[in-house]
C-alpha atoms as a PDB file:
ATOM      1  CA  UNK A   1       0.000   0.000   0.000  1.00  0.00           C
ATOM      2  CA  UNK A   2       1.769   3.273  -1.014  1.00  0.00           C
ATOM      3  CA  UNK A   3       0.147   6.820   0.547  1.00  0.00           C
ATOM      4  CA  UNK A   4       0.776   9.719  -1.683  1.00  0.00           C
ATOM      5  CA  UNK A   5       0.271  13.761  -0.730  1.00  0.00           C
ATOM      6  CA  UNK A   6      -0.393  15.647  -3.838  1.00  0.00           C
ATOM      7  CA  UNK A   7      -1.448  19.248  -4.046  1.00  0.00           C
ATOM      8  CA  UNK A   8      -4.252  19.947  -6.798  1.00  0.00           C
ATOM      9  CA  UNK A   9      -4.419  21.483  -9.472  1.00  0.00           C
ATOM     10  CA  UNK A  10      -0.280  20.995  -9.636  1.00  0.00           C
ATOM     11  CA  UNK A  11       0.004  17.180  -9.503  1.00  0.00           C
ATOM     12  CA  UNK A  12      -3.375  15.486 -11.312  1.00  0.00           C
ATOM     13  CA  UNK A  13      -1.435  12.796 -12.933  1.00  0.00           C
ATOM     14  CA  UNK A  14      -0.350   9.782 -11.289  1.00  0.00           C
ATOM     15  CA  UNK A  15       2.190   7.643 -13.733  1.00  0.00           C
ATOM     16  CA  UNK A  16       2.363   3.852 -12.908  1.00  0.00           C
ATOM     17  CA  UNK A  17       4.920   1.726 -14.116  1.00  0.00           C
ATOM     18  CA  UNK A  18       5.167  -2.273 -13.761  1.00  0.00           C
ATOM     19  CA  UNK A  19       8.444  -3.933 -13.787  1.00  0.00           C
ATOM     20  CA  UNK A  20       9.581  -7.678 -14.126  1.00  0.00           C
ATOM     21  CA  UNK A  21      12.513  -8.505 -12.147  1.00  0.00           C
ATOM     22  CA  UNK A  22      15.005 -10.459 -13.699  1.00  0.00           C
ATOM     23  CA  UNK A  23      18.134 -12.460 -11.833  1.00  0.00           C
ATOM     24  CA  UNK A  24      19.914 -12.186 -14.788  1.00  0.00           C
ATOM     25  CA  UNK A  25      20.321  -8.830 -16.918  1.00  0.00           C
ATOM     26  CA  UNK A  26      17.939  -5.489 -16.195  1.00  0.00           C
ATOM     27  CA  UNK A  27      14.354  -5.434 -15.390  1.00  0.00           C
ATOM     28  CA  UNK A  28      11.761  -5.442 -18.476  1.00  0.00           C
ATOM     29  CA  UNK A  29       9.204  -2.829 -18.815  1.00  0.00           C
ATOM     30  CA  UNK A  30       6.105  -4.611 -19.042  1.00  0.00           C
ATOM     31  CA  UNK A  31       3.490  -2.056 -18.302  1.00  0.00           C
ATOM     32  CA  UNK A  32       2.288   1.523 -17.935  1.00  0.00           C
ATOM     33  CA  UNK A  33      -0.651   3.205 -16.967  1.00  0.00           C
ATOM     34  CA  UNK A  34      -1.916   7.108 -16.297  1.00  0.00           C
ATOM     35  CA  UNK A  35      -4.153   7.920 -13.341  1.00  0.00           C
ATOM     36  CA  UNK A  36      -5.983  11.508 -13.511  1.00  0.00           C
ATOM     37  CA  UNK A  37      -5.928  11.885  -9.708  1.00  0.00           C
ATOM     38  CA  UNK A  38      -8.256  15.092  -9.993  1.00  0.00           C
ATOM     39  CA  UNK A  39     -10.501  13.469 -11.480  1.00  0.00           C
ATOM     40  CA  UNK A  40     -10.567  10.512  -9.612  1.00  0.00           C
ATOM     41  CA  UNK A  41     -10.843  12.352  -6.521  1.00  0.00           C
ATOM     42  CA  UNK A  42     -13.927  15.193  -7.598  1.00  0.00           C
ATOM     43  CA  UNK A  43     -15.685  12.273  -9.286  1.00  0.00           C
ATOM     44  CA  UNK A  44     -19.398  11.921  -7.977  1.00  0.00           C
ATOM     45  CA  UNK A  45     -18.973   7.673  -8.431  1.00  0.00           C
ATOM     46  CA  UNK A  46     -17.254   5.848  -6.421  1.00  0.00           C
ATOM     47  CA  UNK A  47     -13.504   6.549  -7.094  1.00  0.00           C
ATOM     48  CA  UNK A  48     -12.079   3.297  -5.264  1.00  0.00           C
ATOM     49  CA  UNK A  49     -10.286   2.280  -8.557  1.00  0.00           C
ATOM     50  CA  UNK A  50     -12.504  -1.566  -7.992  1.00  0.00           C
ATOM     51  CA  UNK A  51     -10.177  -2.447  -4.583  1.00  0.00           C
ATOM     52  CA  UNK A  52     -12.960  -4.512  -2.735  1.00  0.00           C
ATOM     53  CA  UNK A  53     -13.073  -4.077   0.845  1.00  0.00           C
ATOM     54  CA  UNK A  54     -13.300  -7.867   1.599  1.00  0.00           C
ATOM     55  CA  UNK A  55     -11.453 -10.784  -0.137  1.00  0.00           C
ATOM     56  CA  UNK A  56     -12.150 -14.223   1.144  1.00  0.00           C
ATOM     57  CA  UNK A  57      -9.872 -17.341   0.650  1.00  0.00           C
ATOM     58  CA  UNK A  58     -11.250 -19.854  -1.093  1.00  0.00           C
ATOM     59  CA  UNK A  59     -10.931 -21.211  -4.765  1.00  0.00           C
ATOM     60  CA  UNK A  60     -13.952 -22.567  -6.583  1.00  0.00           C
ATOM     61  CA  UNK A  61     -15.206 -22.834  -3.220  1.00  0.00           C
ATOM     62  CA  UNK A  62     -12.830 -24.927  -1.616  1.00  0.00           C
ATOM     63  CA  UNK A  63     -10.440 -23.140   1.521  1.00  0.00           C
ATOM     64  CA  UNK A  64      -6.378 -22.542   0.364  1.00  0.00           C
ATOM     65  CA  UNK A  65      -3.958 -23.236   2.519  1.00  0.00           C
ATOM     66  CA  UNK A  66      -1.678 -21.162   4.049  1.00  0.00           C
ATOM     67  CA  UNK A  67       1.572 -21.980   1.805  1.00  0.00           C
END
């Protein structure tokens, strides 16, 4: 979980970048993606970005273990 300060209208865009993470050689680019934080944040819908506030373990409704 990362916690960001940002000061509107000067910072809007949040830039997200995904790594792999190679043993061998340099990390590959695999991913980008551009958040409009202002307009997340004024947004009359719910502006959650889809994180659920429950997850239960279970697959096809059998329990995981703990491994």
């Amino acid at each position: 979980v990362f916690e960001l300060t940002v000061s509107f209208p000067l910072e809007t865009e949040l830039t997200l970048y995904v790594f792999d993470h190679d043993l061998v050689g340099s990390d590959d680019l695999i991913g980008e993606t551009r958040v409009d934080l202002e307009n997340r944040f004024f947004s009359r819908h719910r502006a959650g970005c889809g994180i659920a506030l429950h997850y239960d373990k279970w697959v096809m409704g059998l329990a995981c273990d703990d491994d």
